[in-house]
N, C-alpha and C. Protein backbone atom coordinates (compact mmCIF):
# COMPACT_ATOMS: atom_id res chain seq x y z
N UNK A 1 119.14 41.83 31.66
CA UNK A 1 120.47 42.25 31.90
C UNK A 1 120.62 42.50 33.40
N UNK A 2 121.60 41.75 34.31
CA UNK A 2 122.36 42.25 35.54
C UNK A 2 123.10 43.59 35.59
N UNK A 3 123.01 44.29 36.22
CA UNK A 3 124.05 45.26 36.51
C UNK A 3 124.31 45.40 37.53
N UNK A 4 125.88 45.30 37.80
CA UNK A 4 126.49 45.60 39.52
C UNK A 4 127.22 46.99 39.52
N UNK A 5 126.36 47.40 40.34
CA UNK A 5 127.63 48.13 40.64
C UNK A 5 128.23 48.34 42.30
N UNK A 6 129.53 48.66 42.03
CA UNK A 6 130.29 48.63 43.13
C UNK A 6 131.75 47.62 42.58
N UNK A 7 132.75 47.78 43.55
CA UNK A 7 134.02 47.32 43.42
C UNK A 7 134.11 46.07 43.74
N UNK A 8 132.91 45.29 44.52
CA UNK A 8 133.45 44.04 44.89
C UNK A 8 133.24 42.91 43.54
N UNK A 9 133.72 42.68 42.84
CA UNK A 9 133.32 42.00 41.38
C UNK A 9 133.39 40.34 42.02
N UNK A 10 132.02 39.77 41.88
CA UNK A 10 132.27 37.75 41.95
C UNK A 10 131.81 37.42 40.36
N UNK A 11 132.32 36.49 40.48
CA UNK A 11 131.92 35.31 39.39
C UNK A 11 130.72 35.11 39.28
N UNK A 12 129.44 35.22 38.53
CA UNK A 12 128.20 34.84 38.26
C UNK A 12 128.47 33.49 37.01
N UNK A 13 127.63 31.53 37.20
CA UNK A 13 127.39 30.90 36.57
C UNK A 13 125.89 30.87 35.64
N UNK A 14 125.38 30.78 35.16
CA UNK A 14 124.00 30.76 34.85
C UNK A 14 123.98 29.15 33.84
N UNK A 15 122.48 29.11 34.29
CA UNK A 15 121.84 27.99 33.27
C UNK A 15 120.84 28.41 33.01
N UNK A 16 119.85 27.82 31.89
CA UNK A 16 118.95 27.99 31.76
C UNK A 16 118.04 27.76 30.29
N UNK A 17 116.56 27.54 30.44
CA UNK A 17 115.94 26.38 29.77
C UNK A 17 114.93 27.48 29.37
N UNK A 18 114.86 27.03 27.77
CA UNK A 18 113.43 28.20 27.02
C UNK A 18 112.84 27.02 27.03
N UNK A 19 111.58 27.24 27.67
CA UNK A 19 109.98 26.41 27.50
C UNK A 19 108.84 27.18 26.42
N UNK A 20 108.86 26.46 24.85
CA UNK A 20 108.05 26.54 24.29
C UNK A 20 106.72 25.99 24.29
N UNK A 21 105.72 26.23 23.99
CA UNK A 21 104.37 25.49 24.48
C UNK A 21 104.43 24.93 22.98
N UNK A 22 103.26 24.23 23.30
CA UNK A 22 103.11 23.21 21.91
C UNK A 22 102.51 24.01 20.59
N UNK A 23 101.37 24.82 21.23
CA UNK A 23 100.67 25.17 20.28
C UNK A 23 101.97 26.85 19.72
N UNK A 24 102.93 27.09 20.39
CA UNK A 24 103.93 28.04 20.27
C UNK A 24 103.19 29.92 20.71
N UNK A 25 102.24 29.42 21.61
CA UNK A 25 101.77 30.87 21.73
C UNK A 25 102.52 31.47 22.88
N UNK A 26 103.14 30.73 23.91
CA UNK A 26 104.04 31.00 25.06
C UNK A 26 105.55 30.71 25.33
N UNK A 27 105.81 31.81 25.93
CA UNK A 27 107.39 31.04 25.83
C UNK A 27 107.92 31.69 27.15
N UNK A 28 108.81 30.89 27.82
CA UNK A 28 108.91 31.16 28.79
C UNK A 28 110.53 30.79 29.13
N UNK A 29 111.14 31.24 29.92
CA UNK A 29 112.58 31.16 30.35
C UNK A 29 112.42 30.68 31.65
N UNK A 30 113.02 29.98 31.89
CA UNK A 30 113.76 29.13 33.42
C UNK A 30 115.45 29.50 33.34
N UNK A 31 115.94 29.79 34.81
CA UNK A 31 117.24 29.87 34.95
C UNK A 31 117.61 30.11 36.02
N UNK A 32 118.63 29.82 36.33
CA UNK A 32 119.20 29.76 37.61
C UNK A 32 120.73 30.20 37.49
N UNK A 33 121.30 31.06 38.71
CA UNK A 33 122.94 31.40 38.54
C UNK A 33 123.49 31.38 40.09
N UNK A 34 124.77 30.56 39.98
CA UNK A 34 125.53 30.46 40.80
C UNK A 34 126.42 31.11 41.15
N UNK A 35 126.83 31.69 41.96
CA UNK A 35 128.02 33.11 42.43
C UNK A 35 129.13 32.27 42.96
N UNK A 36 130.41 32.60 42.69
CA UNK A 36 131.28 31.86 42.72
C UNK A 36 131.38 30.53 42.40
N UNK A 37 130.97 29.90 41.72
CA UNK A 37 130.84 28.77 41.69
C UNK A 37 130.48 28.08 40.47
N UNK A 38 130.90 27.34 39.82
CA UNK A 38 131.00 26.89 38.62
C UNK A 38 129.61 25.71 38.68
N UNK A 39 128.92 25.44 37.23
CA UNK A 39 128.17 24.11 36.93
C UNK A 39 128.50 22.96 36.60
N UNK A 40 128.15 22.13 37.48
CA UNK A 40 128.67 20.68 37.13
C UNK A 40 127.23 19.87 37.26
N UNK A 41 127.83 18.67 37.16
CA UNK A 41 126.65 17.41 36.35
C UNK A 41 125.60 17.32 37.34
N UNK A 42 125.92 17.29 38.74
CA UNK A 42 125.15 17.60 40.14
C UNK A 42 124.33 19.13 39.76
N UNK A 43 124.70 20.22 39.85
CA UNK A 43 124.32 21.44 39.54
C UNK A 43 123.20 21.44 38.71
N UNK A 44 123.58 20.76 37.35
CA UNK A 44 122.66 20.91 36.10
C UNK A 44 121.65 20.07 36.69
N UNK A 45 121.70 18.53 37.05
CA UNK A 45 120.65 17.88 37.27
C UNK A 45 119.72 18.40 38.40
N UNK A 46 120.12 19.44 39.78
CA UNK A 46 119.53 20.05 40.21
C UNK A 46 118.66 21.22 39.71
N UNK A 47 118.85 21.51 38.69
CA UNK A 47 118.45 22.76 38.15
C UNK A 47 117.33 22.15 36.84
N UNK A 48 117.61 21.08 36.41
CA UNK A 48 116.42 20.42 35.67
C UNK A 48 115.56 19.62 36.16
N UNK A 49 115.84 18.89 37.15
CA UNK A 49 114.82 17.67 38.01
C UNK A 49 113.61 18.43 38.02
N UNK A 50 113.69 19.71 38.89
CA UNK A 50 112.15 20.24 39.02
C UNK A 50 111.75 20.80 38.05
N UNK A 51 112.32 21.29 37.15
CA UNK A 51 111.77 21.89 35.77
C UNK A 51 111.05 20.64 35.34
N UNK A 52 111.66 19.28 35.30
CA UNK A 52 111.21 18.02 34.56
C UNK A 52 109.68 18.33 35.29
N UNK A 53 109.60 18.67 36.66
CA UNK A 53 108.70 17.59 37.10
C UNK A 53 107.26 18.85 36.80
N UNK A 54 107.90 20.00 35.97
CA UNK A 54 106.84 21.23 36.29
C UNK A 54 105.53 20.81 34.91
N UNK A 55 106.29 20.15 34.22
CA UNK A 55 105.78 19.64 32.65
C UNK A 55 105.35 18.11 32.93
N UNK A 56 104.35 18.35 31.68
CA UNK A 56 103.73 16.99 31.42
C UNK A 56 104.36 16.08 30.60
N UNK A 57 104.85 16.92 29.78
CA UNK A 57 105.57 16.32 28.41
C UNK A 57 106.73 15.95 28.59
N UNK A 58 107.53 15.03 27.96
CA UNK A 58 108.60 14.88 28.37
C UNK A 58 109.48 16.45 27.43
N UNK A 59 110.81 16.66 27.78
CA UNK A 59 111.40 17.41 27.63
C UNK A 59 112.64 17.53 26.66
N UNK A 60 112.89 18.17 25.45
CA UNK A 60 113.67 18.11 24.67
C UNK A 60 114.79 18.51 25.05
N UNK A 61 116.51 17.85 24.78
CA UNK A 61 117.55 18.66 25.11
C UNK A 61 118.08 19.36 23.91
């Protein structure tokens, strides 16, 4: 959980990817958030390219 405080309120975007392991003993969260600023097709593919490249396996959507 984020918490702000103070009066200046922005827009927070978030993405983000649960990495299960195979054998299911780990699990792990990836994510990323953008402040002011909305996700688009550029955004997302920035935010998965290196996740792709952190794994061996290919990657389920």
């Amino acid at each position: 959980m984020l918490r702000h405080v103070g009066r200046n309120l922005k827009k927070v975007s978030a993405s983000a990817g649960l990495c299960v392991s195979p054998d299911r003993r780990e699990v792990r969260l990836y994510f990323q958030l953008l402040v002011d600023q909305n996700f688009n097709s550029v955004a997302v593919l920035g935010f998965l390219k290196p996740l792709a490249r952190h794994f061996r396996d290919p990657l389920l959507a």
